[in-house]
Structures are given as structure tokens and as C-alpha cells.
Protein backbone atom coordinates (compact mmCIF):
# COMPACT_ATOMS: atom_id res chain seq x y z
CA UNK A 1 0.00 0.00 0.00
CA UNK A 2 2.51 2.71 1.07
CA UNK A 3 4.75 1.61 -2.24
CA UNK A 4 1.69 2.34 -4.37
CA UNK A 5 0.55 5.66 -2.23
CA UNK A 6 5.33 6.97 -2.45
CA UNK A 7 4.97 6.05 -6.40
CA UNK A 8 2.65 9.17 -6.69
CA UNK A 9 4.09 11.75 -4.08
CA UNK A 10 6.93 14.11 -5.11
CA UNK A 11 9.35 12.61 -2.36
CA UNK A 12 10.62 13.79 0.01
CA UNK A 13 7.90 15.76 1.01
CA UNK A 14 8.73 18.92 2.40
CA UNK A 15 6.90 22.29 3.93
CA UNK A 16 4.26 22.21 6.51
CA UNK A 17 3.14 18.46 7.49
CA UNK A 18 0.30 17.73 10.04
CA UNK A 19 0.93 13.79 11.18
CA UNK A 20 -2.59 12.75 12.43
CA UNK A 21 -1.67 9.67 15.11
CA UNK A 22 1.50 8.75 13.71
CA UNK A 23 3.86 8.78 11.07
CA UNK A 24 5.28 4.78 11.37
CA UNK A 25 5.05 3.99 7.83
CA UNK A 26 6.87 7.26 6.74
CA UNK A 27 9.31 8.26 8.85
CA UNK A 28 10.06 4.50 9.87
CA UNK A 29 10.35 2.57 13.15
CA UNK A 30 12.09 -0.27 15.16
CA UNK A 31 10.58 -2.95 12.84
CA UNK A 32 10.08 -1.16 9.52
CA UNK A 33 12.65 1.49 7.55
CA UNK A 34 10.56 2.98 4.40
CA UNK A 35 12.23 2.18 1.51
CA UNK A 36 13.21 5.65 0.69
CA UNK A 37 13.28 9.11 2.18
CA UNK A 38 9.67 9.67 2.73
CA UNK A 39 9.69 13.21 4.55
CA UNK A 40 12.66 15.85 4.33
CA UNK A 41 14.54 16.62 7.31
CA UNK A 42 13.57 20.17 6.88
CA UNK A 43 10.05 19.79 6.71
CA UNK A 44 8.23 21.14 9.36
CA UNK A 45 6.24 18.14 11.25
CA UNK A 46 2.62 19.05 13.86
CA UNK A 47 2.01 15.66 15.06
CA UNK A 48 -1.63 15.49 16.09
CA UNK A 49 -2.39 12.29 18.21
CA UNK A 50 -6.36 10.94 18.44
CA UNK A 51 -7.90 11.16 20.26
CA UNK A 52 -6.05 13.96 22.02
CA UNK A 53 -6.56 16.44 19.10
CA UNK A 54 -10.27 15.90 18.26
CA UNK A 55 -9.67 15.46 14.42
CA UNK A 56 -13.82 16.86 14.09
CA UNK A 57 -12.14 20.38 15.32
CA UNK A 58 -8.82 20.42 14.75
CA UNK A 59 -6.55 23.43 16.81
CA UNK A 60 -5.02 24.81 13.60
CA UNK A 61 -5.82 27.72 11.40
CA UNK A 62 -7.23 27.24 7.89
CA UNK A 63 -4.99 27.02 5.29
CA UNK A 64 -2.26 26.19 7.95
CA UNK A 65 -0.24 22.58 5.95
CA UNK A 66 0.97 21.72 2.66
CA UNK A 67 0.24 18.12 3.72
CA UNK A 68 -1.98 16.22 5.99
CA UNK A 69 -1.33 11.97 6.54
CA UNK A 70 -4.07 10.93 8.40
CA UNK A 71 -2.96 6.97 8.16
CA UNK A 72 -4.94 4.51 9.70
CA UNK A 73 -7.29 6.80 12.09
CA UNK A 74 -10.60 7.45 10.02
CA UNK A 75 -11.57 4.13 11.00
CA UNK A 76 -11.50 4.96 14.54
CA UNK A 77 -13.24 8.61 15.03
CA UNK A 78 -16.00 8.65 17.35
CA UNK A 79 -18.59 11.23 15.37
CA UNK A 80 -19.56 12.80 12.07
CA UNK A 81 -16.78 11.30 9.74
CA UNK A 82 -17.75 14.17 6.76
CA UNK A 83 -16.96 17.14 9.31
CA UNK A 84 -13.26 15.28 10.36
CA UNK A 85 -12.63 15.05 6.55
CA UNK A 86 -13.97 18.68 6.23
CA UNK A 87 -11.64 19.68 8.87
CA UNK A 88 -8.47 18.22 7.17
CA UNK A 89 -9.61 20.17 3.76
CA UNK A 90 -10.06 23.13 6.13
CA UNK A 91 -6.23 23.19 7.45
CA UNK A 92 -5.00 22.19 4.22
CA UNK A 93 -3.03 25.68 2.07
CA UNK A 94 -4.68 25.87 -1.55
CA UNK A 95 -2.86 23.04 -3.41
CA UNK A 96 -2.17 21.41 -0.28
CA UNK A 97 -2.42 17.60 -0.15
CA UNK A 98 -4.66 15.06 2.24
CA UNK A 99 -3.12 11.29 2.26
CA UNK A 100 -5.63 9.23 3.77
CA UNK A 101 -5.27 5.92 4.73
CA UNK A 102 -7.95 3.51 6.70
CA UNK A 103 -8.53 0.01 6.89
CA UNK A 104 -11.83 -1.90 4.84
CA UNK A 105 -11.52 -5.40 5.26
CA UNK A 106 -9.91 -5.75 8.55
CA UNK A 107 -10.22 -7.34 11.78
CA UNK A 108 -12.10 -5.33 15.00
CA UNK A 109 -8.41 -3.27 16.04
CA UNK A 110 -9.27 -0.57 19.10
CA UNK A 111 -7.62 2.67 19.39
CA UNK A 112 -9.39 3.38 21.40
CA UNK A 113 -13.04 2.64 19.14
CA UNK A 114 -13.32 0.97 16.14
CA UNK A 115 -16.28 2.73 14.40
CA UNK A 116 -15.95 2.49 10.45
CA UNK A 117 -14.70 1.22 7.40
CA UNK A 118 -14.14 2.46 3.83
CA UNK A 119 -14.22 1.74 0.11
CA UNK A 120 -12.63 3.61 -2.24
CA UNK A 121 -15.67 5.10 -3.36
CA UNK A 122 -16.33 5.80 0.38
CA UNK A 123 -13.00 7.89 -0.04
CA UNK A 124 -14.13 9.87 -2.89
CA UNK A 125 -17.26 10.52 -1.69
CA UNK A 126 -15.49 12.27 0.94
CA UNK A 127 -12.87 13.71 -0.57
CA UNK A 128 -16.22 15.65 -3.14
CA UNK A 129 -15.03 19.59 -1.91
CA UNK A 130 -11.46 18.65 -3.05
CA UNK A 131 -10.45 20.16 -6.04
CA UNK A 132 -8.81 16.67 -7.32
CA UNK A 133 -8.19 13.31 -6.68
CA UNK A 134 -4.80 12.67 -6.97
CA UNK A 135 -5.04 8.86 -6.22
CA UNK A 136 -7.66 6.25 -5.03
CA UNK A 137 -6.93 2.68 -4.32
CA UNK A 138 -7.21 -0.24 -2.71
CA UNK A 139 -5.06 -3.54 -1.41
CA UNK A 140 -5.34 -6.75 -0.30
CA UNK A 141 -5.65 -10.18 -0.64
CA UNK A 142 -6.89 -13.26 -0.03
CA UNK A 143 -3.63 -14.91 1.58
CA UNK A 144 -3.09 -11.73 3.43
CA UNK A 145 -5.93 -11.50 5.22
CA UNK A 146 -5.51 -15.25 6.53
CA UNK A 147 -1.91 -14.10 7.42
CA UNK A 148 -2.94 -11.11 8.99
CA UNK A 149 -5.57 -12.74 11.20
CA UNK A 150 -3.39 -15.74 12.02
CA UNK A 151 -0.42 -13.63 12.81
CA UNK A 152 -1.00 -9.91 13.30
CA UNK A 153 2.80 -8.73 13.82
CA UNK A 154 3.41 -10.08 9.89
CA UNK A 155 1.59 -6.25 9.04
CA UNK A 156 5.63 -4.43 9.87
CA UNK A 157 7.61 -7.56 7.98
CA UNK A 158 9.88 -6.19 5.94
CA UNK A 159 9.26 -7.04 2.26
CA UNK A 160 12.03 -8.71 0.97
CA UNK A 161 13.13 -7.46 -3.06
CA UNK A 162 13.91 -10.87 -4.31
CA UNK A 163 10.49 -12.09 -5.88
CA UNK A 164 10.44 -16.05 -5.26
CA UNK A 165 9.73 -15.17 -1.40
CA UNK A 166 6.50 -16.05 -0.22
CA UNK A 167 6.79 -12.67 2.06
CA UNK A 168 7.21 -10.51 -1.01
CA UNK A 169 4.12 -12.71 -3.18
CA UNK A 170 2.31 -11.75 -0.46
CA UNK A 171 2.71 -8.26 0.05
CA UNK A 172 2.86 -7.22 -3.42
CA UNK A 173 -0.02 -9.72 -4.99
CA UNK A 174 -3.67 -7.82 -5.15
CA UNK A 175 -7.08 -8.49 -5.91
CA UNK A 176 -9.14 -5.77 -6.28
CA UNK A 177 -11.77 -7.69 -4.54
CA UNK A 178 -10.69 -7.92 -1.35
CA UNK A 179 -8.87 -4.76 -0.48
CA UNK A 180 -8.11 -4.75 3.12
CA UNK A 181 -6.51 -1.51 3.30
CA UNK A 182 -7.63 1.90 1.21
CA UNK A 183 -6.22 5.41 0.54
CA UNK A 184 -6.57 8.85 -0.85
CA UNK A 185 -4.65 11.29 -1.92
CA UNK A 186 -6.83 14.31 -2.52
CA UNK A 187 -5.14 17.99 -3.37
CA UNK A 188 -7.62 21.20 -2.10
């Protein structure tokens, strides 16, 4: 998913970036190193933890980031999911870029609710009072899913480069019809 969501960002990103609960899969962490600079050390990073910073009223002025990552959180706000989308258009600067990621066909995860899932046509829908879509997409799996349920820490495997690995089949295989994870990029 990231691979697909890095092939259409201008990388590193750089400016004003608003991190909404975490930035794992793009700055990297103890189990996973992104496969390239995602971010620019001179970027200017807001992290914005949920539920701490209510995402339906976020403490920023308009026009305030060039980008806002809101990865794996949508799934999880407690209230009108339209006005937390709104809000993330509303801090965005005019050409300013939301990356959204959520989960669709996932297991129950808490953090601290689990309240919703989405399609990408979900994702466009509320992405409508963007000016563009940059990107819309889902991935997933058959196998994956069975992995995923039968051992959750597989999700921060690296993905090894050398294709015969059943690791690497199984993160890069995907079938439109079961997309477990989906994502946005929408410019204002």
C-alpha cells in the first residue's frame, strides 16, 4: 500500500506536514525502515495524536499545511466522519495535499473505538469539496488476510526485493476484490 501511495508523491515531502496519530510507515520505526526518504529533514512536522486532538475540530488555522497523513485513524473517530474530513480540507493551504489511509476489510483493532470502514468510493465521496483526486486505491488479498488474522505482527515484515519469497508474493499480490486496506490522496 505505502509503495503504491510513495509512487505518486513528489518525495521527500517537504513544507508544513500535520501527522494525524502517527507517522510509522513514513518516517520508519524499530521494525520497519521505508524504503526511501519519505519526509525531508527540513520539513516542518505538527504531530496530532487521536484522540487527544479531536480530528472533528482540529486546533489549527485554515490554510495552515501543505500536507496532511491521516494513516490509519478514520476508521476509529467517534462522530460525524464528513466534518473530520472537512476539517483536514479546512487546514490544508490551496494546493495542499490530504493522504488518507484507513482500513476496509480488517479485523475489529481498538484505538481506542473501532467505528468504520471504507471503500474507495467511500473515499471519494469524501474527498467531493477537493479540487482533485490525486489517487484512489485499494489492497489486499486473499492470503493476506488469513496471514494477517493468524499472525498480526506479519503487518511491519519487511518485504524482501527478491520475488520467489513467499513474504514478497504476499505483500505485493492484489485483488481488487478484497482490499483490506484503502487510501486517498486528494489535493484542495
Amino acid at each position: 500500500m505505502y509503495k503504491s501511495i510513495f509512487s505518486v508523491l513528489k518525495l521527500p515531502l517537504c513544507g508544513d506536514i500535520l501527522g494525524i496519530s502517527g507517522l510509522k510507515y513514513w518516517v520508519g520505526s524499530k521494525n520497519y525502515k521505508p524504503p526511501q526518504k519519505i519526509i525531508d529533514d527540513g520539513a516542518r512536522i505538527t504531530h496530532a495524536d487521536y484522540p487527544q486532538v479531536n480530528i472533528l475540530q482540529l486546533p489549527y488555522t485554515a490554510n495552515s499545511f501543505d500536507f496532511v497523513i491521516c494513516d490509519q485513524v478514520l476508521e476509529h473517530i467517534e462522530g460525524n466522519i464528513e466534518k473530520a474530513v472537512s476539517e483536514i480540507h479546512r487546514v490544508l493551504r490551496p494546493g495542499g495535499k490530504a493522504i488518507i489511509a484507513t482500513v476496509f476489510m480488517n479485523p475489529i483493532h481498538y484505538g481506542p473505538k473501532d467505528m468504520w470502514r471504507f471503500s474507495p468510493d467511500a473515499l471519494q465521496y469524501l474527498c467531493k469539496d477537493f479540487s482533485r483526486v490525486v489517487t484512489c486505491d485499494g489492497w489486499g488479498n486473499r492470503f493476506a488476510h488469513a496471514l494477517f488474522l493468524l499472525y498480526p505482527r506479519s503487518r511491519d515484515w519487511q518485504i524482501p526485493e527478491r520475488t520467489f519469497s513467499i513474504k514478497h508474493y504476499l505483500a505485493t499480490k492484489n485483488d481488487p476484490l478484497y482490499p483490506q486496506a484503502t487510501w486517498i490522496i486528494a489535493e484542495k
